[in-house]
Protein backbone atom coordinates (compact mmCIF):
# COMPACT_ATOMS: atom_id res chain seq x y z
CA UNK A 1 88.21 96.84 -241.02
CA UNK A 2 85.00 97.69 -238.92
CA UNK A 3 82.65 96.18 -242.20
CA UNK A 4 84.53 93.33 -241.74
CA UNK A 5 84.06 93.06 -238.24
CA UNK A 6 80.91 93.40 -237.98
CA UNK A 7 80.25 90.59 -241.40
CA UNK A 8 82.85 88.10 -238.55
CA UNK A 9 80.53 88.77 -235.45
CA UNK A 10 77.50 88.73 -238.09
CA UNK A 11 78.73 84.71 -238.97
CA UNK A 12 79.36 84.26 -235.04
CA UNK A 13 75.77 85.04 -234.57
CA UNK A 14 74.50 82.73 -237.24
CA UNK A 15 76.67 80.02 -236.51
CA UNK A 16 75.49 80.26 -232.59
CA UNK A 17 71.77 80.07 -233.90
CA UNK A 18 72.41 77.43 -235.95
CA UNK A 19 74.37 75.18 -233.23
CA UNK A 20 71.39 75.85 -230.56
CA UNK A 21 69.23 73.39 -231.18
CA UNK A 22 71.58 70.62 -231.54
CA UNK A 23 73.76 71.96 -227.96
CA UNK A 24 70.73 71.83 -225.93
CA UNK A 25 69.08 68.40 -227.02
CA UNK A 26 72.92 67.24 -226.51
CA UNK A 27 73.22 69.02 -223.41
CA UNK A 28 70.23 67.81 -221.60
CA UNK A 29 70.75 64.73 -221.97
CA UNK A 30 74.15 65.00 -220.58
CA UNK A 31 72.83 66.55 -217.57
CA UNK A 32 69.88 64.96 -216.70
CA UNK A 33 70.12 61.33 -218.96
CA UNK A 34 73.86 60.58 -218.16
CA UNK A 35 73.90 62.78 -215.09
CA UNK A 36 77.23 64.22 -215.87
CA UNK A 37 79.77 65.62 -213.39
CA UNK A 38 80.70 69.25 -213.54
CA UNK A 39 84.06 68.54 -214.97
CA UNK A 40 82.48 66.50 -218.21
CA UNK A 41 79.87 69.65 -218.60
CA UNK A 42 82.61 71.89 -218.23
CA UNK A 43 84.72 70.19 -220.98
CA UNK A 44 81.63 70.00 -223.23
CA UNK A 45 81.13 73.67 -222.73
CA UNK A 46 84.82 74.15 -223.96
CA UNK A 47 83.86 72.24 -226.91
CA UNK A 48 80.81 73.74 -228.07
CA UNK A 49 82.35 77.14 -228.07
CA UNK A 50 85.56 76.15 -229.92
CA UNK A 51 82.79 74.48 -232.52
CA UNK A 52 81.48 77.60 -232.70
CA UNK A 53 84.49 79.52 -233.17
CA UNK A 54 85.40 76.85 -235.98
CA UNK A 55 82.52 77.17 -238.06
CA UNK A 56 81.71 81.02 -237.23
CA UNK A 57 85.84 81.15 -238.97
CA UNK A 58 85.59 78.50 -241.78
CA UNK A 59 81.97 80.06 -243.16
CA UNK A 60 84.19 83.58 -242.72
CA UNK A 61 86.99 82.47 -244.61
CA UNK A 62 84.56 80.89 -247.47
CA UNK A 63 82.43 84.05 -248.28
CA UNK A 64 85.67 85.82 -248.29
CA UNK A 65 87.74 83.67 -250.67
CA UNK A 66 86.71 80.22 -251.51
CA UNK A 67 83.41 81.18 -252.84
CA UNK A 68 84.11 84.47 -254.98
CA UNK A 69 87.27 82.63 -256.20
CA UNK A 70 85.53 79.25 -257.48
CA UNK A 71 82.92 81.89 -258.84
CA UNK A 72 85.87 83.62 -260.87
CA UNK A 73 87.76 81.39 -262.35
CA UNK A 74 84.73 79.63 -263.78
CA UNK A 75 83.34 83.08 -265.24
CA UNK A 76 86.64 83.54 -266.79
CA UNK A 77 87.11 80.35 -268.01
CA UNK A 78 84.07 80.21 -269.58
CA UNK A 79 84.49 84.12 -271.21
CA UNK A 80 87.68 82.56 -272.69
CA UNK A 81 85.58 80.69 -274.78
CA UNK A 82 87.70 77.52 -273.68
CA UNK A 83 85.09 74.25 -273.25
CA UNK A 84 88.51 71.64 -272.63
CA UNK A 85 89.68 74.04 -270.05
CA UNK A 86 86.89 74.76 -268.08
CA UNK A 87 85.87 71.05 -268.26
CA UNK A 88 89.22 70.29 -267.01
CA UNK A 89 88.72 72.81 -264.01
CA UNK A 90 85.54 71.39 -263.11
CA UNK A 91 87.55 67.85 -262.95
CA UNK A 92 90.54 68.90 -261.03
CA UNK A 93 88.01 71.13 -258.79
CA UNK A 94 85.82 67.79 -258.31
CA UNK A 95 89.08 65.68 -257.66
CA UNK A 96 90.55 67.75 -255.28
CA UNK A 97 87.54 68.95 -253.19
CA UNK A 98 86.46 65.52 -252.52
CA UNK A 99 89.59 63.63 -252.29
CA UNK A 100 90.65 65.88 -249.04
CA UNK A 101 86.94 65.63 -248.24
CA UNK A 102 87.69 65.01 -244.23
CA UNK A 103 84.30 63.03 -244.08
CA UNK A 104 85.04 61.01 -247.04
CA UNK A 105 88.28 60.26 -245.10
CA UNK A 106 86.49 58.96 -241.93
CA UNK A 107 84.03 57.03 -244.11
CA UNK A 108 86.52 54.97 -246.05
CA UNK A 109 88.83 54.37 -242.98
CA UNK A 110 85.98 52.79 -240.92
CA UNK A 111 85.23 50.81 -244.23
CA UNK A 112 88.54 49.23 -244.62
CA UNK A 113 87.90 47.99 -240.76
CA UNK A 114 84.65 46.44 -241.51
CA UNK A 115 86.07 45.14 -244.77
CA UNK A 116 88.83 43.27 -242.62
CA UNK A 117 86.52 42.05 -240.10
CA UNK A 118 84.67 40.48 -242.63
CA UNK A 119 87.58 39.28 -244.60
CA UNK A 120 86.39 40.94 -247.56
CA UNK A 121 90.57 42.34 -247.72
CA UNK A 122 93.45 41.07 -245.68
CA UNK A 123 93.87 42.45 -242.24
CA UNK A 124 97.15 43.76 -242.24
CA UNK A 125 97.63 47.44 -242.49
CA UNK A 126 98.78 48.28 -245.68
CA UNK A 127 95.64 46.60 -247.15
CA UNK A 128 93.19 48.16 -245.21
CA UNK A 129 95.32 51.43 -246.35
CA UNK A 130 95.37 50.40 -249.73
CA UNK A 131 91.28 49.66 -249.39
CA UNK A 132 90.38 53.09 -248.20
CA UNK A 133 92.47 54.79 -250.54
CA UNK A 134 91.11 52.89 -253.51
CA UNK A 135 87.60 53.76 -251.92
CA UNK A 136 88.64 57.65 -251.50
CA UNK A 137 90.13 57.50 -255.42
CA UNK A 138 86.90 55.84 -256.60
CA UNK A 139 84.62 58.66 -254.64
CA UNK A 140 87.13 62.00 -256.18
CA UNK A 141 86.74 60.27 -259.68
CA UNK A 142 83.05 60.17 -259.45
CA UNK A 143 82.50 63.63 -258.43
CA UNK A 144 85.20 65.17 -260.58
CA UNK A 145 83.00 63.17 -263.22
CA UNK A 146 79.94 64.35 -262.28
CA UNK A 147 81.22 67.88 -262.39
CA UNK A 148 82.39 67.61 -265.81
CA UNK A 149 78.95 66.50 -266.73
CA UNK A 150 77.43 68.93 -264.76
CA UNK A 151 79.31 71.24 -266.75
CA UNK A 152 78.26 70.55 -269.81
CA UNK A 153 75.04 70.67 -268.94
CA UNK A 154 74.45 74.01 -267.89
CA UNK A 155 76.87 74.51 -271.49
CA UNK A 156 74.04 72.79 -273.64
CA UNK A 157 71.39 73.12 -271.19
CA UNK A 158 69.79 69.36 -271.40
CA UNK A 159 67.31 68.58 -268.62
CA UNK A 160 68.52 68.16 -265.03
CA UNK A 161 65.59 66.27 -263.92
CA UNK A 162 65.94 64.05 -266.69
CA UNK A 163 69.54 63.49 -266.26
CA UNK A 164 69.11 62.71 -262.70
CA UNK A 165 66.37 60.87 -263.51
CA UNK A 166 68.43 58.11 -265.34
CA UNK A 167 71.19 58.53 -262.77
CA UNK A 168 68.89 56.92 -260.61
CA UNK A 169 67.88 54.02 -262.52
CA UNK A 170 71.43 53.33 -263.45
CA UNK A 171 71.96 53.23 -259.71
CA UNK A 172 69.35 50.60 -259.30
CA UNK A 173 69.99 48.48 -261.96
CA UNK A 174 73.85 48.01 -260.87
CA UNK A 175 72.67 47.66 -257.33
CA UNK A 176 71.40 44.69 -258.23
CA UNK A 177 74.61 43.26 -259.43
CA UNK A 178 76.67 44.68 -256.72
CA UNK A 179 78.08 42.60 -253.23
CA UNK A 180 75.61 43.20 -250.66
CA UNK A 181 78.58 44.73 -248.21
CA UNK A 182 79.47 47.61 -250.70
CA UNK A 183 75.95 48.89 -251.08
CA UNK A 184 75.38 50.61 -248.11
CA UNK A 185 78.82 52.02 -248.17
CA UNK A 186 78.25 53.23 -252.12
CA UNK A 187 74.71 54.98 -251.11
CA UNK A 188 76.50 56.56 -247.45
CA UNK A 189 79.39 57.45 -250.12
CA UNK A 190 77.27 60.42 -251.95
CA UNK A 191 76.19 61.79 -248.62
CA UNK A 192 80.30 62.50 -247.45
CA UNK A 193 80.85 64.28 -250.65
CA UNK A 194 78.35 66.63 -250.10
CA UNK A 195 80.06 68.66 -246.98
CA UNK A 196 81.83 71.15 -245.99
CA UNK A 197 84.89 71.18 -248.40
CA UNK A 198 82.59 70.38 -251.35
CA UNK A 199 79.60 72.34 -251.54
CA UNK A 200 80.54 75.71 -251.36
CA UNK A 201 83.10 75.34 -254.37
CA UNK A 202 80.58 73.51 -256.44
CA UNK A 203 78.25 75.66 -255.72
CA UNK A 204 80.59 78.53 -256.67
CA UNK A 205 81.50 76.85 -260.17
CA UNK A 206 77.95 76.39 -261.27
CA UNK A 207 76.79 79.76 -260.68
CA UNK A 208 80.01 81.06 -261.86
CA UNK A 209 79.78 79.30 -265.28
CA UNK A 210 75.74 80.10 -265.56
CA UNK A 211 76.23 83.73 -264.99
CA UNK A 212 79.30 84.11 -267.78
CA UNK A 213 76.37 82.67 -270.46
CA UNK A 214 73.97 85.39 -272.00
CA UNK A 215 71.55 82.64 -272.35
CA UNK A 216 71.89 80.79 -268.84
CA UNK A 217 70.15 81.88 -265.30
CA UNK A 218 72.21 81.65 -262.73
CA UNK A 219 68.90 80.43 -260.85
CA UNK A 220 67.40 78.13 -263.00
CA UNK A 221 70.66 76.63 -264.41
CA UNK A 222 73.68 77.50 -261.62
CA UNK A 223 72.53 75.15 -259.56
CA UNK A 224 72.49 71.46 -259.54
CA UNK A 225 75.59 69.89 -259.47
CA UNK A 226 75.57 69.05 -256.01
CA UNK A 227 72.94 67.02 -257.12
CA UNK A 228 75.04 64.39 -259.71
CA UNK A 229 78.24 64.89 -256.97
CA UNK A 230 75.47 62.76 -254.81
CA UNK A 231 74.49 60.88 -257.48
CA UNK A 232 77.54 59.63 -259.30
CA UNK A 233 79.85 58.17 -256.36
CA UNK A 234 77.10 55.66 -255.86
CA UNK A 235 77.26 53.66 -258.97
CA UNK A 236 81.11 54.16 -259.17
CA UNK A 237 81.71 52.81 -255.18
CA UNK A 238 79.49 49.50 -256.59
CA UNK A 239 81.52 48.68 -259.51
CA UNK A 240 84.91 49.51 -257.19
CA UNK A 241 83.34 47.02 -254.97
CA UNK A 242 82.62 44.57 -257.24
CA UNK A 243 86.05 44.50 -258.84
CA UNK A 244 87.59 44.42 -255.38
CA UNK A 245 84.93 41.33 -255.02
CA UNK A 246 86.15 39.36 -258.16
CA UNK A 247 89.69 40.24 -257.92
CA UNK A 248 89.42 38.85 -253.98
């Protein structure tokens, strides 16, 4: 109980260093830019240290279970000897991470507005709903994707830099094909999936998997996939957007 303690006031420390620099540049230009009153300080005080709080508990609560237990299952999965099973992990793990991705969810909400401002999609409701899911769906299938390629490459071990070298250039050439008004929404759309949901299972699963393999560093090779979950929702928001283009 008192190791654990100490690890909980340990994050509350960290995550107080961490928010300093953004609290004050915030917080003086509250006070002296917007010259607040005492009230609107005093609720932004309130706020800061509930932030802190938040993230001092959710960084807790991944070191003590959501980290060790992506790390697990992927070690076992992979001792099993099972390649269908452990790709299908990495899928479902990619899937579900990113479609509850709380980001994501902000991002394609405020992109179903702008599409029905721009009567890209109707403005009712339900297809502005229907828009942001589709968007959402499109982003989960890309990373659970990317994961499953990820996978195999630490499996195999073919060359990251080359892999996300071509990434890239697919990304490019497709841009070029793609409507105008998806393509910053398809490059913002690898940045969401990279948060706080996300990373630290991904993480998790790569070193996981690279430590199980006599031949793999968990170093050299455990790392990485956050790089294609980036990469991949990209070219898969463009062609969503395109087919949402021709079938408009």
């Amino acid at each position: 109980m008192a190791e654990a303690l100490q690890v909980l006031l340990r994050d509350l420390g960290g995550s107080v260093r961490d928010l300093a620099p953004i609290v004050l540049v915030i917080g003086a230009f509250q006070f002296f830019l917007f010259d607040s009153d005492p009230a609107g300080l005093l609720e932004f005080g309130g706020g800061i240290v509930l932030v802190v709080l938040g993230l001092t508990l959710f960084v807790y609560g991944l070191k003590l279970a959501l980290f060790p237990l992506g790390e697990q299952l992927a070690y076992l999965l992979a001792k099993k000897g099972s390649v269908l099973w452990l790709v299908a992990f990495a899928f479902a793990l990619g899937f579900g991470t990113t479609i509850a991705e709380p980001a994501l969810i902000l991002v394609a909400s405020e992109a179903a507005e702008i599409a029905a401002q721009d009567g890209i999609i109707e403005v009712a409701q339900q297809a502005k709903d229907s828009y942001s899911l589709g968007l959402r769906m499109t982003v989960a299938l890309a990373v659970g994707c990317a994961l499953v390629l990820g996978v195999l490459r630490i499996i195999t071990g073919w060359s990251l830099p080359l892999m996300i070298g071509g990434g890239y250039v697919l990304v490019i050439a497709i841009t070029a094909f793609a409507p105008d008004e998806i393509i910053g929404v398809a490059y913002d759309s690898g940045g969401v999936t990279t948060s706080t949901v996300t990373v630290p299972l991904v993480t998790a699963l790569g070193v996981g998997l690279a430590s199980s393999l006599e031949d793999r560093n968990p170093m050299t090779d455990g790392f990485g996939l956050i790089a294609f979950a980036s990469l991949t929702p990209i070219p898969f928001v463009m062609v969503y957007g395109m087919v949402i283009s021709w079938i408009g």
